[in-house]
PDB file of N, CA and C in Angstrom:
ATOM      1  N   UNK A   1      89.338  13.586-115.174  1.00  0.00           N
ATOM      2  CA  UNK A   1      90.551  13.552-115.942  1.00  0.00           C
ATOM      3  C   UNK A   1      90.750  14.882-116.668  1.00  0.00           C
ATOM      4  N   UNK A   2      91.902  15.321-117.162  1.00  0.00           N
ATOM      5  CA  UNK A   2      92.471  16.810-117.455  1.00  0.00           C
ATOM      6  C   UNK A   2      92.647  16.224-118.972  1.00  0.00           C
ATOM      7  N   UNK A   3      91.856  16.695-119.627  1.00  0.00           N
ATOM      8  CA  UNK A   3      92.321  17.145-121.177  1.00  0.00           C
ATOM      9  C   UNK A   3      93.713  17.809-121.667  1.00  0.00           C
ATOM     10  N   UNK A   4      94.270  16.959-122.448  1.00  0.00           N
ATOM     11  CA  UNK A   4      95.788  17.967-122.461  1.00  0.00           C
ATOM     12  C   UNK A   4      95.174  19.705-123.103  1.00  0.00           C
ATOM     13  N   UNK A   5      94.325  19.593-123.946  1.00  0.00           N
ATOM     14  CA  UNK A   5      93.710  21.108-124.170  1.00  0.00           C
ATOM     15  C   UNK A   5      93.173  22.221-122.755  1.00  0.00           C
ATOM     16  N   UNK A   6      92.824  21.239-121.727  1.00  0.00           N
ATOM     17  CA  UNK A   6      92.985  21.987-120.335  1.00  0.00           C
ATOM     18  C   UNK A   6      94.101  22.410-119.825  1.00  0.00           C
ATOM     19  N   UNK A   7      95.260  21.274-119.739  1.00  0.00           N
ATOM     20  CA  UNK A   7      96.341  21.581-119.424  1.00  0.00           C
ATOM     21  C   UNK A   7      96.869  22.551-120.249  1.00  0.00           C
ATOM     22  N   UNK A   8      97.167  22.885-121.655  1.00  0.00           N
ATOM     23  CA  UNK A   8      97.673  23.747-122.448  1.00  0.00           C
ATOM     24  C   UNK A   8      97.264  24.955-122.038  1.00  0.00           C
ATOM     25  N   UNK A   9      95.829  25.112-121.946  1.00  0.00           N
ATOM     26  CA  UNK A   9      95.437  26.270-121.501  1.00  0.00           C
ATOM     27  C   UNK A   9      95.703  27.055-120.450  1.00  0.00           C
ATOM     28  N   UNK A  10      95.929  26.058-119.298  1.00  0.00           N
ATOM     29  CA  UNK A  10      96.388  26.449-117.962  1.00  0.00           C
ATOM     30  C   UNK A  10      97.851  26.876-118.039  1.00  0.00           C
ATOM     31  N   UNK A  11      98.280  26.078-118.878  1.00  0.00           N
ATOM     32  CA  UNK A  11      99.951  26.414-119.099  1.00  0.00           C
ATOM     33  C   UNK A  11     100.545  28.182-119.444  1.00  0.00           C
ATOM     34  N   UNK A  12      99.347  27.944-120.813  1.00  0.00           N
ATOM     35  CA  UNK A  12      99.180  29.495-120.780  1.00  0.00           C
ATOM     36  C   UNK A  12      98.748  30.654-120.043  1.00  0.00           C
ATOM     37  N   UNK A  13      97.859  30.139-119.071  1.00  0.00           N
ATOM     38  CA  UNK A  13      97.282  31.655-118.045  1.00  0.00           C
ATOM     39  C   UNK A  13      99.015  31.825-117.304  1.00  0.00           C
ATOM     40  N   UNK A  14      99.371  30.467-116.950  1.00  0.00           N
ATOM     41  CA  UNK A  14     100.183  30.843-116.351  1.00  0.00           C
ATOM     42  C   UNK A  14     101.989  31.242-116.926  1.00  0.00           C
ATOM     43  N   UNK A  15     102.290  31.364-117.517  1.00  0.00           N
ATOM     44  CA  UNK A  15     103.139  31.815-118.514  1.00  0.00           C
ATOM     45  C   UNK A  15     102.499  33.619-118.775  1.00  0.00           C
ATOM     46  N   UNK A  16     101.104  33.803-119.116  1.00  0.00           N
ATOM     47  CA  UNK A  16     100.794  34.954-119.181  1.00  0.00           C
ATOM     48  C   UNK A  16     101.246  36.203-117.607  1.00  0.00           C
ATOM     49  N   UNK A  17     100.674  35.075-116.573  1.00  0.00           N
ATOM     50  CA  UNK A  17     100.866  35.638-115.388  1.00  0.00           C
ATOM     51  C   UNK A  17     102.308  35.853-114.669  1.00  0.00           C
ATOM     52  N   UNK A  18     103.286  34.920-115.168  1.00  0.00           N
ATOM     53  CA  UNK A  18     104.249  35.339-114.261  1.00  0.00           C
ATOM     54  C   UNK A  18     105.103  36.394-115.305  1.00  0.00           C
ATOM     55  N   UNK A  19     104.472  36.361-116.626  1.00  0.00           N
ATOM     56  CA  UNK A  19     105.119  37.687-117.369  1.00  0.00           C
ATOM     57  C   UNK A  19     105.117  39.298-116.917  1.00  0.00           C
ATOM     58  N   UNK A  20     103.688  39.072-116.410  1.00  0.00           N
ATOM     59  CA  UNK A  20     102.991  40.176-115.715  1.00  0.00           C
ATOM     60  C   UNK A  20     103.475  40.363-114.707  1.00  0.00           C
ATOM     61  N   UNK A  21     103.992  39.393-113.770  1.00  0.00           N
ATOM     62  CA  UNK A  21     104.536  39.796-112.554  1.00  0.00           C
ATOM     63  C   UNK A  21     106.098  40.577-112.704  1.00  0.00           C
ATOM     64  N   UNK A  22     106.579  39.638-114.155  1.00  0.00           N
ATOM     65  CA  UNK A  22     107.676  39.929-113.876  1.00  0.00           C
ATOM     66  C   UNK A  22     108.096  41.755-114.404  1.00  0.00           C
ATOM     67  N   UNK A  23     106.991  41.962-114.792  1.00  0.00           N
ATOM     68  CA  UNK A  23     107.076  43.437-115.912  1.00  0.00           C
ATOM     69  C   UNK A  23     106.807  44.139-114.450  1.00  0.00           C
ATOM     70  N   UNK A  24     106.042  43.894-113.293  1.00  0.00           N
ATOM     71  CA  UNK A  24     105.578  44.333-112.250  1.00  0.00           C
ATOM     72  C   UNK A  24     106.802  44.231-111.292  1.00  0.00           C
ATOM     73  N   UNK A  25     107.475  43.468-111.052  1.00  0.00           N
ATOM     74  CA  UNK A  25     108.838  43.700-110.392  1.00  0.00           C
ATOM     75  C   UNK A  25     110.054  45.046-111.200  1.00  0.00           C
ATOM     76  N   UNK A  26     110.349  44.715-112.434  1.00  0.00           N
ATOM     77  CA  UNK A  26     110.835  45.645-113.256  1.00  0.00           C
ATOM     78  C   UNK A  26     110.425  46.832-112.976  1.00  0.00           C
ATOM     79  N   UNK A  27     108.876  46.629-112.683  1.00  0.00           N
ATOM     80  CA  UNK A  27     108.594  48.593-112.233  1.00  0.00           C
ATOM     81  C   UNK A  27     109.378  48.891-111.164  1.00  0.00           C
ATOM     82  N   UNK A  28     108.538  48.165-110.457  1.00  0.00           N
ATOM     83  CA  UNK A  28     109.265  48.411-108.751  1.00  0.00           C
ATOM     84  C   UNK A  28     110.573  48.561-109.048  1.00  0.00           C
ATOM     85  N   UNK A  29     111.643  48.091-109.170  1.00  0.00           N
ATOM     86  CA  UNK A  29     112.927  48.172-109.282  1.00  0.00           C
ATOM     87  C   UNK A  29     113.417  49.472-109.939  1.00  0.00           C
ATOM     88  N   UNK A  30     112.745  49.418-110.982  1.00  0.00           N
ATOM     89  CA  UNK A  30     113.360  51.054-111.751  1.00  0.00           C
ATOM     90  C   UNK A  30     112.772  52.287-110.913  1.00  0.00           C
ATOM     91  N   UNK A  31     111.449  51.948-110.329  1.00  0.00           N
ATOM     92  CA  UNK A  31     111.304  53.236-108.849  1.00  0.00           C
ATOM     93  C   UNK A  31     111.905  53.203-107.551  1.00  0.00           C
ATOM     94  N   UNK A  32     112.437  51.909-107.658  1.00  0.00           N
ATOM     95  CA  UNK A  32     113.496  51.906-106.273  1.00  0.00           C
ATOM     96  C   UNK A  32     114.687  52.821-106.400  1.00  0.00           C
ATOM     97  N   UNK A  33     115.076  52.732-108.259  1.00  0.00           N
ATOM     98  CA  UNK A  33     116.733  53.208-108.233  1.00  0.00           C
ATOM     99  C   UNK A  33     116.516  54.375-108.904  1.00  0.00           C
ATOM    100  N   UNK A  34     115.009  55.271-109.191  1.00  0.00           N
ATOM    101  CA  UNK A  34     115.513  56.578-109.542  1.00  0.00           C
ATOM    102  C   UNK A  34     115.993  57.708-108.683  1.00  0.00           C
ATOM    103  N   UNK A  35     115.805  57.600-107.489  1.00  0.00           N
ATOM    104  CA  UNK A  35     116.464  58.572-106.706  1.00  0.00           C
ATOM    105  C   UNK A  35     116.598  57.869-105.427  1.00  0.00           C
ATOM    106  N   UNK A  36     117.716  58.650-104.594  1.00  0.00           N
ATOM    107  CA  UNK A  36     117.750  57.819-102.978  1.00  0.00           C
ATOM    108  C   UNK A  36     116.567  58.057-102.133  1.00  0.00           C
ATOM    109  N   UNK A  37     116.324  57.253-101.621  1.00  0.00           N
ATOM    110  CA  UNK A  37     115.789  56.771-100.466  1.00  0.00           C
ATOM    111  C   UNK A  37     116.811  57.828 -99.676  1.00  0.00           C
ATOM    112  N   UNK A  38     115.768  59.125 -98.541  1.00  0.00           N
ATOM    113  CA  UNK A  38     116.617  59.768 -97.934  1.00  0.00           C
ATOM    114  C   UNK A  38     116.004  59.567 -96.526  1.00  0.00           C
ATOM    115  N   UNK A  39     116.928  59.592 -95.577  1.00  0.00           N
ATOM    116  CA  UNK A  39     116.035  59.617 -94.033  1.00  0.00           C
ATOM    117  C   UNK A  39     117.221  60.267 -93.498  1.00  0.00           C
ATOM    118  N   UNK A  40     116.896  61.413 -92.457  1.00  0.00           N
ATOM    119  CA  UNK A  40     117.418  62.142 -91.586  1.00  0.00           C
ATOM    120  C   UNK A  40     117.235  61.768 -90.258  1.00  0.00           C
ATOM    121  N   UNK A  41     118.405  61.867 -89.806  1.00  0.00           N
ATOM    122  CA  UNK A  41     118.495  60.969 -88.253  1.00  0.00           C
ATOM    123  C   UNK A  41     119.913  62.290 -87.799  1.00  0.00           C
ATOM    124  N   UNK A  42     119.473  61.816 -86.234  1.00  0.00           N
ATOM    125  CA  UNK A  42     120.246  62.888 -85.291  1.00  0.00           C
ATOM    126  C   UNK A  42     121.861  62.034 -85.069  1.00  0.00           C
ATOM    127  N   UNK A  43     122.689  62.578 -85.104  1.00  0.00           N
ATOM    128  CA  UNK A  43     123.697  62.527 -85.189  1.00  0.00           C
ATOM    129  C   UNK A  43     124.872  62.705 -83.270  1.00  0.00           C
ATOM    130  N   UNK A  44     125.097  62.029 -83.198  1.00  0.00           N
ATOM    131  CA  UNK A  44     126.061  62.056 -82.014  1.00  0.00           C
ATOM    132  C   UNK A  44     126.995  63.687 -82.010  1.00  0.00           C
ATOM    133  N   UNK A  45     127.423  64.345 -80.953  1.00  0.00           N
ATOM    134  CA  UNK A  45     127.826  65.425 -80.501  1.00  0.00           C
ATOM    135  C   UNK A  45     128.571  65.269 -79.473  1.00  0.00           C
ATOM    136  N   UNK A  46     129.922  65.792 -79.527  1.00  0.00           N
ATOM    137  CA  UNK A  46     130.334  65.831 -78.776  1.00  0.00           C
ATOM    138  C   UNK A  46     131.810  67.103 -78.637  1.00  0.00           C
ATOM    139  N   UNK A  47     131.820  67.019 -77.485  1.00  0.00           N
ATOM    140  CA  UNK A  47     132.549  68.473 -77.138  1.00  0.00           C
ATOM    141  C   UNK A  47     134.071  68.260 -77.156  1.00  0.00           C
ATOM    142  N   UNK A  48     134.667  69.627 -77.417  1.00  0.00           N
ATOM    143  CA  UNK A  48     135.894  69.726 -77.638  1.00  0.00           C
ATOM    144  C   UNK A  48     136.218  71.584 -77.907  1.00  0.00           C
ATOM    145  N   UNK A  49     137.328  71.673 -77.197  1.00  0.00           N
ATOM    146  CA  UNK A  49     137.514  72.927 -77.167  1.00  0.00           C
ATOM    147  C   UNK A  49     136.003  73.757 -76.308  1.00  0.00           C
ATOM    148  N   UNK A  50     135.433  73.135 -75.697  1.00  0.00           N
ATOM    149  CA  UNK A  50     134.089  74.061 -75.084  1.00  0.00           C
ATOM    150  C   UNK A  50     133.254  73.900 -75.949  1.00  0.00           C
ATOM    151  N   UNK A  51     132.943  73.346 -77.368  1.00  0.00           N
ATOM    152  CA  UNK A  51     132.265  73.342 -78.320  1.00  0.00           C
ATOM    153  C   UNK A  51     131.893  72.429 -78.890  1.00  0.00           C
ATOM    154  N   UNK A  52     130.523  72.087 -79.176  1.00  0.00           N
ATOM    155  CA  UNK A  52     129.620  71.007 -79.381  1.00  0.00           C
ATOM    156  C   UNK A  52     130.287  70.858 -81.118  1.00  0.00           C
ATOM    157  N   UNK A  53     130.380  69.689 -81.058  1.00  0.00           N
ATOM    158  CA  UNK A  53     130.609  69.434 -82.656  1.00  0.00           C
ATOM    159  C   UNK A  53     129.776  68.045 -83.275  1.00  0.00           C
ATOM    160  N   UNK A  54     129.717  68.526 -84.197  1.00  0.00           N
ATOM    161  CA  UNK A  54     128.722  66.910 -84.949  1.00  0.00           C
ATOM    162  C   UNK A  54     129.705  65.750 -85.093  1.00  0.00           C
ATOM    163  N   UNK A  55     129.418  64.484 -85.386  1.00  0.00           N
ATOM    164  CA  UNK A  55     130.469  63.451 -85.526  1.00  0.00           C
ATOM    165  C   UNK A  55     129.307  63.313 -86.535  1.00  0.00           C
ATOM    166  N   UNK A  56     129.964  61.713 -87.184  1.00  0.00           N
ATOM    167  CA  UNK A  56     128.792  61.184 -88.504  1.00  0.00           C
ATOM    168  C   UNK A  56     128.248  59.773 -88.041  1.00  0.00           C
ATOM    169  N   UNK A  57     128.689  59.760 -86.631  1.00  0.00           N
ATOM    170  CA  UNK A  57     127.877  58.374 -85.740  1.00  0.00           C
ATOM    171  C   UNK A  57     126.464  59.036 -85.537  1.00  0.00           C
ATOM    172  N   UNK A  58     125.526  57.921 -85.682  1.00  0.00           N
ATOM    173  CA  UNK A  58     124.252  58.239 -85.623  1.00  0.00           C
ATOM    174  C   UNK A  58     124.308  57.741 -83.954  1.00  0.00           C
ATOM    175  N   UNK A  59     123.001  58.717 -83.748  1.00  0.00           N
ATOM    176  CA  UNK A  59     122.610  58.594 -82.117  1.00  0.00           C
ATOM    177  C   UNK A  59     121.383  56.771 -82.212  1.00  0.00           C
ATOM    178  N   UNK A  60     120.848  56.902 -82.945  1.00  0.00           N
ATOM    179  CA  UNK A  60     120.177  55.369 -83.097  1.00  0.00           C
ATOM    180  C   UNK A  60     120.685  54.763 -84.859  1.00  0.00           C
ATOM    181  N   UNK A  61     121.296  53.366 -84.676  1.00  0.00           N
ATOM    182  CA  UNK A  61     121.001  52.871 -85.939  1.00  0.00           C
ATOM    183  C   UNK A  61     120.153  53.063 -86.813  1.00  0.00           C
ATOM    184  N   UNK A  62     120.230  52.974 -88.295  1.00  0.00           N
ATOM    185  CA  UNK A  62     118.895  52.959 -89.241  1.00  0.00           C
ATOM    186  C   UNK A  62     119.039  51.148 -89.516  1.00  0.00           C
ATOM    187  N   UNK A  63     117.886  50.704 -88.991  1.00  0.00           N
ATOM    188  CA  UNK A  63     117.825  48.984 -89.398  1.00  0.00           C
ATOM    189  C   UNK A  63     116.677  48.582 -90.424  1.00  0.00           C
ATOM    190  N   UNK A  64     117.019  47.605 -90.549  1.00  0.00           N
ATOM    191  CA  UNK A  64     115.986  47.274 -91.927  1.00  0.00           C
ATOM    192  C   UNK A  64     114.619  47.484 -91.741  1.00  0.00           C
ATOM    193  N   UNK A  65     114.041  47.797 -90.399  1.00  0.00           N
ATOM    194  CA  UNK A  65     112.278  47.965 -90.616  1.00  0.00           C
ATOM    195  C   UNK A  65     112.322  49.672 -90.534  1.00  0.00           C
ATOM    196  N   UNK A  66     113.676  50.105 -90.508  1.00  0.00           N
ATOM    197  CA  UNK A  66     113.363  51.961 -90.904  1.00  0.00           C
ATOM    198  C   UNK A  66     113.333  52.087 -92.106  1.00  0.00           C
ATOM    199  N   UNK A  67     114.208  51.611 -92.679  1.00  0.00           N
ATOM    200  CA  UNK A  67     114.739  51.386 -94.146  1.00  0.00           C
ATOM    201  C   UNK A  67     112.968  51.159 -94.951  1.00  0.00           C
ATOM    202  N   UNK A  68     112.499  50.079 -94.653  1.00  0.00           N
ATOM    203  CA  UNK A  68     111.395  49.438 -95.545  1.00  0.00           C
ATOM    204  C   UNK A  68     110.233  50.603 -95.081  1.00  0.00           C
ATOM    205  N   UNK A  69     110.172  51.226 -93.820  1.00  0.00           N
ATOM    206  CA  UNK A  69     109.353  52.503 -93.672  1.00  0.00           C
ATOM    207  C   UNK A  69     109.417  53.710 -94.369  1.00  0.00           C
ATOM    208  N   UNK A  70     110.420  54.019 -94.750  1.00  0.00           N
ATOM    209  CA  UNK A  70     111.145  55.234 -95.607  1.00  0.00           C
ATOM    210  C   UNK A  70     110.746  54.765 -97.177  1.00  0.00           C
ATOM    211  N   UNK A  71     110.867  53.834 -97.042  1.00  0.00           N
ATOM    212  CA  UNK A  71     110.547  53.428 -99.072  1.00  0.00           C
ATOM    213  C   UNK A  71     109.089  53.000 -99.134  1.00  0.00           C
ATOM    214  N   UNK A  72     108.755  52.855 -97.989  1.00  0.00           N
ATOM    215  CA  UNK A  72     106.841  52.927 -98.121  1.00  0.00           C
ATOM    216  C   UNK A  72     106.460  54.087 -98.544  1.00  0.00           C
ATOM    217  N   UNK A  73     106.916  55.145 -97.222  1.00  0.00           N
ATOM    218  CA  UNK A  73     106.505  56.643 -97.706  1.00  0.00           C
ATOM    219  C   UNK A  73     107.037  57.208 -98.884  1.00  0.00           C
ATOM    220  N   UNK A  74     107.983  56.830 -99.043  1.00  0.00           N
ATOM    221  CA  UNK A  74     108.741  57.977-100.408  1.00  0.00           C
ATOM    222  C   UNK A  74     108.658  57.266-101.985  1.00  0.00           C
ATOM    223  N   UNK A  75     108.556  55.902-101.788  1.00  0.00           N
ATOM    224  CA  UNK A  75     108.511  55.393-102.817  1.00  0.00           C
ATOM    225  C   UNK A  75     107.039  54.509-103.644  1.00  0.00           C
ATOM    226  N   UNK A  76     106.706  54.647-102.382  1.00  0.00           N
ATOM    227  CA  UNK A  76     105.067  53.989-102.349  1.00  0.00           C
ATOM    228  C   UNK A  76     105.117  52.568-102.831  1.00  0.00           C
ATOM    229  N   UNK A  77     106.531  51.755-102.507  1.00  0.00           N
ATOM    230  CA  UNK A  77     106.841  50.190-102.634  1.00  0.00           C
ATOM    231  C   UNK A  77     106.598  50.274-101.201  1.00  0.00           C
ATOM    232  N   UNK A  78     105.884  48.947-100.951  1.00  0.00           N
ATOM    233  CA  UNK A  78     105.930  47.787 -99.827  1.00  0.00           C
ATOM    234  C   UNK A  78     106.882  46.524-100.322  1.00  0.00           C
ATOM    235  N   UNK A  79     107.856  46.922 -99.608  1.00  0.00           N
ATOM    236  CA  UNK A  79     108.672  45.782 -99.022  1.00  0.00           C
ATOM    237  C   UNK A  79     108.432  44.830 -97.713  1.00  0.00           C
ATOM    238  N   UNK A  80     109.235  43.891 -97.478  1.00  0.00           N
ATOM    239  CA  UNK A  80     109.574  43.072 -96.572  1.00  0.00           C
ATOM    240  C   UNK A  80     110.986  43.576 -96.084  1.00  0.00           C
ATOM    241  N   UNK A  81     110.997  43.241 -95.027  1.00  0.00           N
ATOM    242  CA  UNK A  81     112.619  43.128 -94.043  1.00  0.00           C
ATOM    243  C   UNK A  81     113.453  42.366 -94.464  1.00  0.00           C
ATOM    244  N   UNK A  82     112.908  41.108 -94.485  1.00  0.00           N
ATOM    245  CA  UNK A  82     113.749  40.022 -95.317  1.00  0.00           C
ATOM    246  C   UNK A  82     114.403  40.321 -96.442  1.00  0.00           C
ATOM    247  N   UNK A  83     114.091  40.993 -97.319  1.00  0.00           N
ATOM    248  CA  UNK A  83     114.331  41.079 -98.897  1.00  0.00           C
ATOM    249  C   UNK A  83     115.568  41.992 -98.547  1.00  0.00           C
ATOM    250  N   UNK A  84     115.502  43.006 -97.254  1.00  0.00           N
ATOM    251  CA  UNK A  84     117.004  43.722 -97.962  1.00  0.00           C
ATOM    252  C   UNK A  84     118.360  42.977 -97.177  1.00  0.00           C
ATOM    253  N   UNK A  85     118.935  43.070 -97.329  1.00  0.00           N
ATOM    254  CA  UNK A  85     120.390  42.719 -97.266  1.00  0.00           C
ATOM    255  C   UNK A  85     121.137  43.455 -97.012  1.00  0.00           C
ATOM    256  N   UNK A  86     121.094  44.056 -95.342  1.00  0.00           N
ATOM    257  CA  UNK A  86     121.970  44.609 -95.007  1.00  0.00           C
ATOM    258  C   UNK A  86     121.798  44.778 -93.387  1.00  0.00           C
ATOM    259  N   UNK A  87     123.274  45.078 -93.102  1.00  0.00           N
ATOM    260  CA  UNK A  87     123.314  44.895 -91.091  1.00  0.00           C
ATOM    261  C   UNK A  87     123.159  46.687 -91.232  1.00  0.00           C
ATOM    262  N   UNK A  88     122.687  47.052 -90.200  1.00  0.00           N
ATOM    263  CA  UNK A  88     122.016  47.986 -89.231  1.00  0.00           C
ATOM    264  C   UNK A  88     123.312  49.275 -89.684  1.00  0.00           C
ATOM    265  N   UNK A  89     123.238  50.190 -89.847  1.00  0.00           N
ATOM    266  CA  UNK A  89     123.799  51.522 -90.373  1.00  0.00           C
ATOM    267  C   UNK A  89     123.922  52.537 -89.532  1.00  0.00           C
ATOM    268  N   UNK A  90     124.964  52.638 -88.970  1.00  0.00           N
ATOM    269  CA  UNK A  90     125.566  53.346 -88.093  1.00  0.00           C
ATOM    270  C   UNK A  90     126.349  55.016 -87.958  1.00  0.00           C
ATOM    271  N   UNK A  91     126.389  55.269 -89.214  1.00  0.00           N
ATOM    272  CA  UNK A  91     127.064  56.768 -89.284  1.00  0.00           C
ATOM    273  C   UNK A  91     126.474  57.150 -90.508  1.00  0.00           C
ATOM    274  N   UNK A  92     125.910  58.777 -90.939  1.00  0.00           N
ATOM    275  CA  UNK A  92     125.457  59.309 -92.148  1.00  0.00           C
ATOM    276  C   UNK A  92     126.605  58.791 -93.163  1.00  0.00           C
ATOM    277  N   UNK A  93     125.578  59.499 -94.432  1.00  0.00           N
ATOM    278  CA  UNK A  93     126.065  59.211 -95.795  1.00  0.00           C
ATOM    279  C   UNK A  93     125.047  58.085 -96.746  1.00  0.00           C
ATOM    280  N   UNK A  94     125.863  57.642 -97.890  1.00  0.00           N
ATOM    281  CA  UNK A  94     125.283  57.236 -98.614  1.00  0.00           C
ATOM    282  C   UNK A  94     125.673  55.556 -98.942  1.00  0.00           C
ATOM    283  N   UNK A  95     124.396  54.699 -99.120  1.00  0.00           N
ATOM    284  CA  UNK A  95     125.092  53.721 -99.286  1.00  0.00           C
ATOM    285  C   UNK A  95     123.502  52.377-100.571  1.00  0.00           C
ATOM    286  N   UNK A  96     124.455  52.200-100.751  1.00  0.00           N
ATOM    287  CA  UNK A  96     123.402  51.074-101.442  1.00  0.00           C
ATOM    288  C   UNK A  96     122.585  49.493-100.775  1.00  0.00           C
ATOM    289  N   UNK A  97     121.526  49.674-100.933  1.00  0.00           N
ATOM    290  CA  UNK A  97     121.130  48.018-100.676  1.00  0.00           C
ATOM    291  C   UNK A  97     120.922  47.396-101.011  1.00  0.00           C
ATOM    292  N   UNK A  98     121.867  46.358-101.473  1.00  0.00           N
ATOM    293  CA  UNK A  98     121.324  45.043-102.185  1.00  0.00           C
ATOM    294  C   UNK A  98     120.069  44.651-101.427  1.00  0.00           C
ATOM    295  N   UNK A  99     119.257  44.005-102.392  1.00  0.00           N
ATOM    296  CA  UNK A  99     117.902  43.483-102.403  1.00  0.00           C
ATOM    297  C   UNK A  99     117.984  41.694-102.532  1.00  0.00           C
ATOM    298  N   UNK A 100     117.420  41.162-101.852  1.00  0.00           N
ATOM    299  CA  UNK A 100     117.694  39.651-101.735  1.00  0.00           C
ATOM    300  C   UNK A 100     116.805  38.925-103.225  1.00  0.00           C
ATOM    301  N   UNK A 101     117.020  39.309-103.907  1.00  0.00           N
ATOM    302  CA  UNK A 101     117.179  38.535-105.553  1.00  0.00           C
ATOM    303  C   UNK A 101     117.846  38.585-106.146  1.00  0.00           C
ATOM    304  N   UNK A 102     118.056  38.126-107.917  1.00  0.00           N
ATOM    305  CA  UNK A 102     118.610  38.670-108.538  1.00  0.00           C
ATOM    306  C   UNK A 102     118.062  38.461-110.004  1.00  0.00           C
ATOM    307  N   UNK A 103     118.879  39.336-110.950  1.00  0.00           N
ATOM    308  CA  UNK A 103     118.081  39.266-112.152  1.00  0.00           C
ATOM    309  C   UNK A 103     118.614  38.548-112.733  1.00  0.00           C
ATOM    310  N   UNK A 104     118.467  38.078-114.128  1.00  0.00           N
ATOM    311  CA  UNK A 104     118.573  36.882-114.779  1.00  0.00           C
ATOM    312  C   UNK A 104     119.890  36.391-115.291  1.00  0.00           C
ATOM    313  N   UNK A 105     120.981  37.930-114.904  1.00  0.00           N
ATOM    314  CA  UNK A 105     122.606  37.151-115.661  1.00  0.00           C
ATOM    315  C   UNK A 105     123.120  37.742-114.321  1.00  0.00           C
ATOM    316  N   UNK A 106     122.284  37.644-112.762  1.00  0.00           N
ATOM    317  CA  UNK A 106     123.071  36.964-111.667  1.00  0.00           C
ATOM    318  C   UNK A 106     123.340  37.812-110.791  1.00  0.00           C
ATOM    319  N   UNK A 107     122.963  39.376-110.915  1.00  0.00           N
ATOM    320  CA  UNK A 107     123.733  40.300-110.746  1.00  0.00           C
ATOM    321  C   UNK A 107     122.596  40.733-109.583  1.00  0.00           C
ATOM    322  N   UNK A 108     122.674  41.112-108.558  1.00  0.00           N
ATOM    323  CA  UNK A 108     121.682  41.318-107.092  1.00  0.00           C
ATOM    324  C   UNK A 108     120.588  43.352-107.665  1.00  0.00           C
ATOM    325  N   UNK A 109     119.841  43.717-107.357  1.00  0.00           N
ATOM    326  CA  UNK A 109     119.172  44.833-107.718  1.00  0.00           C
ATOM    327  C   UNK A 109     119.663  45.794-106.441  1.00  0.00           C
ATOM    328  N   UNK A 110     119.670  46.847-106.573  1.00  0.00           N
ATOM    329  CA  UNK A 110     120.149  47.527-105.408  1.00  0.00           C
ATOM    330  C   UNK A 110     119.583  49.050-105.398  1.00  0.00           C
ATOM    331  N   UNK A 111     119.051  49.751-104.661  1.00  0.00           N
ATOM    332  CA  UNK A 111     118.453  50.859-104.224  1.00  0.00           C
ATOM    333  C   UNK A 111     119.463  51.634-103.436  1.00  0.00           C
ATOM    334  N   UNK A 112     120.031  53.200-103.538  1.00  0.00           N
ATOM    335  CA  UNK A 112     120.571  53.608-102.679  1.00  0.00           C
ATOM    336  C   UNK A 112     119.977  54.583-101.705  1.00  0.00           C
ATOM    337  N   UNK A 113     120.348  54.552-100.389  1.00  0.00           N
ATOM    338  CA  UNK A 113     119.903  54.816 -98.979  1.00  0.00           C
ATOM    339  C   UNK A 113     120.548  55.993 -98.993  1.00  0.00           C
ATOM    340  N   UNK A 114     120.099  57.284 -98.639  1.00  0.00           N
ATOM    341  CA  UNK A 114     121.033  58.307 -98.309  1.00  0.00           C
ATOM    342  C   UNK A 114     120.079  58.669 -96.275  1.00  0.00           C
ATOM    343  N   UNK A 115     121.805  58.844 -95.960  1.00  0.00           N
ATOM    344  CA  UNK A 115     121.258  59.339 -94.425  1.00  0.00           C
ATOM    345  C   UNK A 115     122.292  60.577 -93.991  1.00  0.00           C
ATOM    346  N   UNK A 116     121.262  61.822 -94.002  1.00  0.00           N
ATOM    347  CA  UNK A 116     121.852  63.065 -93.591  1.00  0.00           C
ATOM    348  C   UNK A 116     121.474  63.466 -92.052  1.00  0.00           C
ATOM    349  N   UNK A 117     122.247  64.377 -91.366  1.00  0.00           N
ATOM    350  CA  UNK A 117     121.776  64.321 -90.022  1.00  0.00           C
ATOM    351  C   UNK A 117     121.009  65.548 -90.101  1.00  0.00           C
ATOM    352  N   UNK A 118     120.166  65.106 -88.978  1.00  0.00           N
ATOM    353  CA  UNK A 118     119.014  66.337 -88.919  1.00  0.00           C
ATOM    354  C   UNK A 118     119.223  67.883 -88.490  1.00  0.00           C
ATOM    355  N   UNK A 119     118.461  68.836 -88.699  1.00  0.00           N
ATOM    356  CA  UNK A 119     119.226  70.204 -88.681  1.00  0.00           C
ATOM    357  C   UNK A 119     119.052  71.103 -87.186  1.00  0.00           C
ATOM    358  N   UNK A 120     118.537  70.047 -86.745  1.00  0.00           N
ATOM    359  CA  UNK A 120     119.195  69.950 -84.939  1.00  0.00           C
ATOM    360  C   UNK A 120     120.172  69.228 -84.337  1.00  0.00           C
ATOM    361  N   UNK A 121     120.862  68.602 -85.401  1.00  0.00           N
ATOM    362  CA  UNK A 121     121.763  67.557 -84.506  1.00  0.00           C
ATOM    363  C   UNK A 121     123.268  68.132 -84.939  1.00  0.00           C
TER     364      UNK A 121
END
């Protein structure tokens, strides 16, 4: 049988612990959004006038397991695929990703993605 002084106690590790987690998400989040997430990708080309020109269509999508590779290396967060929220990214520039939570008055966390084309493309 559980002593309510067991239970109290337990109540407390755990109240202690998900405080901790939650101060531990808060990190992560404020290193997600101090600077973009940048990845360089080759860019589609195509001719006109005799002359190769850049477009801002990417030659391969950036999809969510490039995305969560890029913020491993640069941000030193491990993510999941699942967690971001977004379809597959198709032309440079800049854009934000909502993150599949949210914080406590409702509002989703979001990291922005920058994609420039590479200086061969």
């Amino acid at each position: 049988m559980w002593k309510s002084s067991d239970i109290e106690q337990a109540h407390g590790v755990v109240e202690v612990a998900a405080e901790a987690l939650d101060r531990e998400v808060e990190l992560v989040l404020k290193r997600l959004a101090t600077n973009p997430v940048e990845m360089k990708r080759a860019v589609v080309s195509k001719e006109r006038d005799g002359k190769s020109q850049r477009t801002n269509d990417l030659v391969e999508a950036v999809t969510s397991a490039h995305v969560v590779e890029a913020v491993a290396k640069q941000k030193r967060v491990d993510l999941v695929e699942q967690l971001l929220y977004m379809d597959p990214i198709r032309e440079i520039g800049e854009f934000d990703v909502p993150l599949r939570m949210t914080y406590a008055d409702g509002r989703a966390p979001t990291f922005r993605l920058k994609i420039v084309p590479t200086a061969s493309s």
